[in-house]
C-alpha atoms as a PDB file:
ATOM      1  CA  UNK A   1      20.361 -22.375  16.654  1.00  0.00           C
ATOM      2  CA  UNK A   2      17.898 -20.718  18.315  1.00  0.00           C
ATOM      3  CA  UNK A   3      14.841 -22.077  16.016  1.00  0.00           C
ATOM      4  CA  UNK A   4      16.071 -25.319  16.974  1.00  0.00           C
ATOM      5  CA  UNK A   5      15.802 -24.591  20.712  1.00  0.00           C
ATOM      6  CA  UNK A   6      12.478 -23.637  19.675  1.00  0.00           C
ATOM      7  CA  UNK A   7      11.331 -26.891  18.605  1.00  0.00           C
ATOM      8  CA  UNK A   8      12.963 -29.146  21.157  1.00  0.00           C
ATOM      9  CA  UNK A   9      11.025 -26.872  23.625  1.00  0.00           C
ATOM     10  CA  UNK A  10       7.993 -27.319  21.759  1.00  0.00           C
ATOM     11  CA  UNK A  11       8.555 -31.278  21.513  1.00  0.00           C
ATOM     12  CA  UNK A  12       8.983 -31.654  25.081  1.00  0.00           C
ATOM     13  CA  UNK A  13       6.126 -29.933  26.207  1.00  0.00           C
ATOM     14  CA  UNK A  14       3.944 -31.354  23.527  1.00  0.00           C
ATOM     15  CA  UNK A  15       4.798 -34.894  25.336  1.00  0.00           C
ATOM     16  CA  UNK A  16       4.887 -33.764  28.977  1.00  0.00           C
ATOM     17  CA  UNK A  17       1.588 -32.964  27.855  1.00  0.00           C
ATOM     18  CA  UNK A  18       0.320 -35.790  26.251  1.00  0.00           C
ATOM     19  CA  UNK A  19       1.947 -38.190  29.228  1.00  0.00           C
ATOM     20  CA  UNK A  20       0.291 -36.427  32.040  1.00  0.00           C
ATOM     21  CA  UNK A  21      -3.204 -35.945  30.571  1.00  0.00           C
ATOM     22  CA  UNK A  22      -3.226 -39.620  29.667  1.00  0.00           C
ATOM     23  CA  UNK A  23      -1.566 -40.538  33.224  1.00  0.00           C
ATOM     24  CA  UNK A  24      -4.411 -38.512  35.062  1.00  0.00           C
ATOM     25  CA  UNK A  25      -7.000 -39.600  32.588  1.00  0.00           C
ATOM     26  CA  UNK A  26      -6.268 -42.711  33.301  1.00  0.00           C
ATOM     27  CA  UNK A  27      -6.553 -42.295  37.476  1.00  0.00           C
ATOM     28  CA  UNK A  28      -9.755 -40.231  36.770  1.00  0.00           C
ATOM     29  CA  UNK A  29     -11.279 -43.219  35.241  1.00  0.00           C
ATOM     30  CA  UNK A  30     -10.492 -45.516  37.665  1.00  0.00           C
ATOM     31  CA  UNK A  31     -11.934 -43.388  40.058  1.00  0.00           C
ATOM     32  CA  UNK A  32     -15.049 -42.565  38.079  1.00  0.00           C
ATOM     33  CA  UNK A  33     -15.593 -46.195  37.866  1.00  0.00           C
ATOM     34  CA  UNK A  34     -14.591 -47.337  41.403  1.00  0.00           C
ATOM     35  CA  UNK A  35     -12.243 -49.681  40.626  1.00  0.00           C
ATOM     36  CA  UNK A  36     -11.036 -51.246  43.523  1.00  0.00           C
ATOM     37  CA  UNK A  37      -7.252 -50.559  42.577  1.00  0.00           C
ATOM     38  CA  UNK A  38      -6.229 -48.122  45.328  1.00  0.00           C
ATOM     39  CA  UNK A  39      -6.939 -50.486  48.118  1.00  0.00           C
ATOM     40  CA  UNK A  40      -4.991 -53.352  45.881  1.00  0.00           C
ATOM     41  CA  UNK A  41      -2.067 -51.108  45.527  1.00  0.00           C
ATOM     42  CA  UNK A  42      -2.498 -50.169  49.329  1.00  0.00           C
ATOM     43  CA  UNK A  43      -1.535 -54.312  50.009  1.00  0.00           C
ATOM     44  CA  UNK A  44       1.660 -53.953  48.252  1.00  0.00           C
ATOM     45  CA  UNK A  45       4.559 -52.718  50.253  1.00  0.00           C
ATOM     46  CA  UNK A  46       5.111 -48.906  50.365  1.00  0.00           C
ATOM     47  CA  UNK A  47       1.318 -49.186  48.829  1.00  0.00           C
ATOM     48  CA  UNK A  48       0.274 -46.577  50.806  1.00  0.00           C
ATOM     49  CA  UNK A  49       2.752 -44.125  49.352  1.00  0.00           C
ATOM     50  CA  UNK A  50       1.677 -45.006  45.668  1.00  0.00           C
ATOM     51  CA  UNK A  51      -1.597 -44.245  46.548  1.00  0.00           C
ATOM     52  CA  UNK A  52      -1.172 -41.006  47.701  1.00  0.00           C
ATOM     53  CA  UNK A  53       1.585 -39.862  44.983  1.00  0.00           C
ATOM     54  CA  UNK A  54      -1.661 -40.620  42.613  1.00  0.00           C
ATOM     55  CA  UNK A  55      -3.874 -38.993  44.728  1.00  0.00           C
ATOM     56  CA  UNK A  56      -1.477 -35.811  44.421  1.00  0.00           C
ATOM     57  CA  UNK A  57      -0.870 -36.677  40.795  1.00  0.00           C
ATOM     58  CA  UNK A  58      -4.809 -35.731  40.160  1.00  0.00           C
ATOM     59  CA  UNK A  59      -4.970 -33.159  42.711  1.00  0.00           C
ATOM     60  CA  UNK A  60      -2.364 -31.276  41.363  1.00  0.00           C
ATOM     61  CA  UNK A  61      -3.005 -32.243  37.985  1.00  0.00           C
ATOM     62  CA  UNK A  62      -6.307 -30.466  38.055  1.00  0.00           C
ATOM     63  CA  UNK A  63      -4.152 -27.289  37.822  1.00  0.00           C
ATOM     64  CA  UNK A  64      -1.213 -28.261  35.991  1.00  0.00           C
ATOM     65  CA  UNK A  65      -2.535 -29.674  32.804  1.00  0.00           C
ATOM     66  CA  UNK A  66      -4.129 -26.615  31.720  1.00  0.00           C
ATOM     67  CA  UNK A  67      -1.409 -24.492  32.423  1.00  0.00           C
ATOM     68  CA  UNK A  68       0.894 -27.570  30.317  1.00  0.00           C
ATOM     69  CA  UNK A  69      -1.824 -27.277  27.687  1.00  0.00           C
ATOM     70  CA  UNK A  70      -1.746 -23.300  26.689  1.00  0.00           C
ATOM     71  CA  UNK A  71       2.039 -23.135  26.882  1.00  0.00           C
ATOM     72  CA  UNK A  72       2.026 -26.400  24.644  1.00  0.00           C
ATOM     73  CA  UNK A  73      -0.339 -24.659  22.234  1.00  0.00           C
ATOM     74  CA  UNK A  74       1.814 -21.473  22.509  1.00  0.00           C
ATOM     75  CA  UNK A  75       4.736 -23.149  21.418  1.00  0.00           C
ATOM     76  CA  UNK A  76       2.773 -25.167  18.474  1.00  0.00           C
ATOM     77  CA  UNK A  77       1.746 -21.900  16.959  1.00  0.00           C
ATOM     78  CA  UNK A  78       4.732 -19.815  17.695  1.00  0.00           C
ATOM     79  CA  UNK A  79       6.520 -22.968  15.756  1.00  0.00           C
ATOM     80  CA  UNK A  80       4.149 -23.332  12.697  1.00  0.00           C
ATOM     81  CA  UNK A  81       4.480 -19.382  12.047  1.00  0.00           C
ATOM     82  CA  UNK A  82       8.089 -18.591  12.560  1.00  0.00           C
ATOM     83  CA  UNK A  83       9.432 -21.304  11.463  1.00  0.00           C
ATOM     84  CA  UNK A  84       6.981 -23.090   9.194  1.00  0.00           C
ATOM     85  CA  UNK A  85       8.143 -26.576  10.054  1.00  0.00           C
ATOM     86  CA  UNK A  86       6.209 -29.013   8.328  1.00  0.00           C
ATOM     87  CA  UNK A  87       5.592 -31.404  11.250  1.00  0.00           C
ATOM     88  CA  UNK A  88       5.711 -35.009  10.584  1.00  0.00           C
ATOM     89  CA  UNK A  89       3.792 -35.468  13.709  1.00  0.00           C
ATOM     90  CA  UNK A  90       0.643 -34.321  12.723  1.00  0.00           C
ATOM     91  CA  UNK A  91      -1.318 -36.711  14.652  1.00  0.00           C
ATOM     92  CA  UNK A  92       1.064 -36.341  17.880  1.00  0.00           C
ATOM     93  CA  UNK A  93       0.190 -32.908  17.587  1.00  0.00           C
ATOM     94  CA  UNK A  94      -3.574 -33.586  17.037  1.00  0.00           C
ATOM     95  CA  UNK A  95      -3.900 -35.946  19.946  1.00  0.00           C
ATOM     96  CA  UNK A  96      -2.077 -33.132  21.694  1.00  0.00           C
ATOM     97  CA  UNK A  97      -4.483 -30.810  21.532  1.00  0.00           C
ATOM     98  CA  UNK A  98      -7.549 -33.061  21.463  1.00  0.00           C
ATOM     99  CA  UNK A  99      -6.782 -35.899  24.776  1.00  0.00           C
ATOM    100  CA  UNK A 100      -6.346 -32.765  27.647  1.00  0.00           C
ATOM    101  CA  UNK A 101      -9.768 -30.777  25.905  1.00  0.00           C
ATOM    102  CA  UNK A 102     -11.447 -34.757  26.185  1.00  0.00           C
ATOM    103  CA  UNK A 103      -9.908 -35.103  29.655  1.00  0.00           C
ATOM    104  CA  UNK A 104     -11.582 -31.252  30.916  1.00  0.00           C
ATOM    105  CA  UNK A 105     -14.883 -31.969  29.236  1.00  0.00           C
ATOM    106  CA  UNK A 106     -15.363 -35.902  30.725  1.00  0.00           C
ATOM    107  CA  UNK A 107     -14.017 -34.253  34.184  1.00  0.00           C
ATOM    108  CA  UNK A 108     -16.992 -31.202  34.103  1.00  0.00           C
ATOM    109  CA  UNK A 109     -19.354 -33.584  32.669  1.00  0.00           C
ATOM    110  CA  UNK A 110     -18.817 -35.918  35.378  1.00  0.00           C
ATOM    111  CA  UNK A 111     -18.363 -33.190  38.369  1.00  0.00           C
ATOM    112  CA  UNK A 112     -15.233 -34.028  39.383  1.00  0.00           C
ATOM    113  CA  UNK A 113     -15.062 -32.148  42.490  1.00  0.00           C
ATOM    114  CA  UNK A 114     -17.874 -34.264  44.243  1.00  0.00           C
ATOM    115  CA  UNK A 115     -15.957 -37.681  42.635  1.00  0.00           C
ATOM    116  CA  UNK A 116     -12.751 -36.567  44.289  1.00  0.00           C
ATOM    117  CA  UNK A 117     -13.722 -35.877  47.605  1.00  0.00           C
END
């Protein structure tokens, strides 16, 4: 029972994970590139509060994916040692580990503290 709770943990972080870097990758690119999609969205009604809820998705992001990322990573080893799954999801777990590293290196590369101000 409880090795099972173990891996539903580890399955649920490994895609809160994946779904936030690629959310927040995706918003840092449009930023990066200056899309003009924040003042499109800002026509729309209640555009304004979309904007800012991805605003604060980056913002806080910044902080949150990291943290996501080492407990994720925690979780994937504690599982593979205990437990020795053989995980089907090899590549989940490879683009797991690889999309929020890609994500931290394209956001230092870039300076993303000048881009986001």
């Amino acid at each position: 029972m409880k090795t099972a709770l173990i891996v539903k943990l580890k399955n649920i972080f490994m895609y809160i994970t994946l779904i936030w870097a690629s959310v927040m990758l995706a918003v840092y690119l449009v930023v990066l590139f200056e899309i003009p999609l924040f003042a499109w969205i800002s026509y729309l009604p209640l555009g304004e509060k979309f904007c800012n809820l991805l605003s604060f998705l980056i913002l806080f992001g910044i902080w949150i994916v990291p943290a996501l990322y080492i407990i994720t990573i925690f979780f994937m080893i504690l599982v593979r040692k205990k437990i020795k799954e053989d995980s089907q999801n090899k590549r989940l777990s490879l683009f797991v580990i690889i999309l929020p590293l890609c994500l931290a290196s394209l956001m230092l590369l870039t300076n993303f503290v000048e881009i986001l101000a």
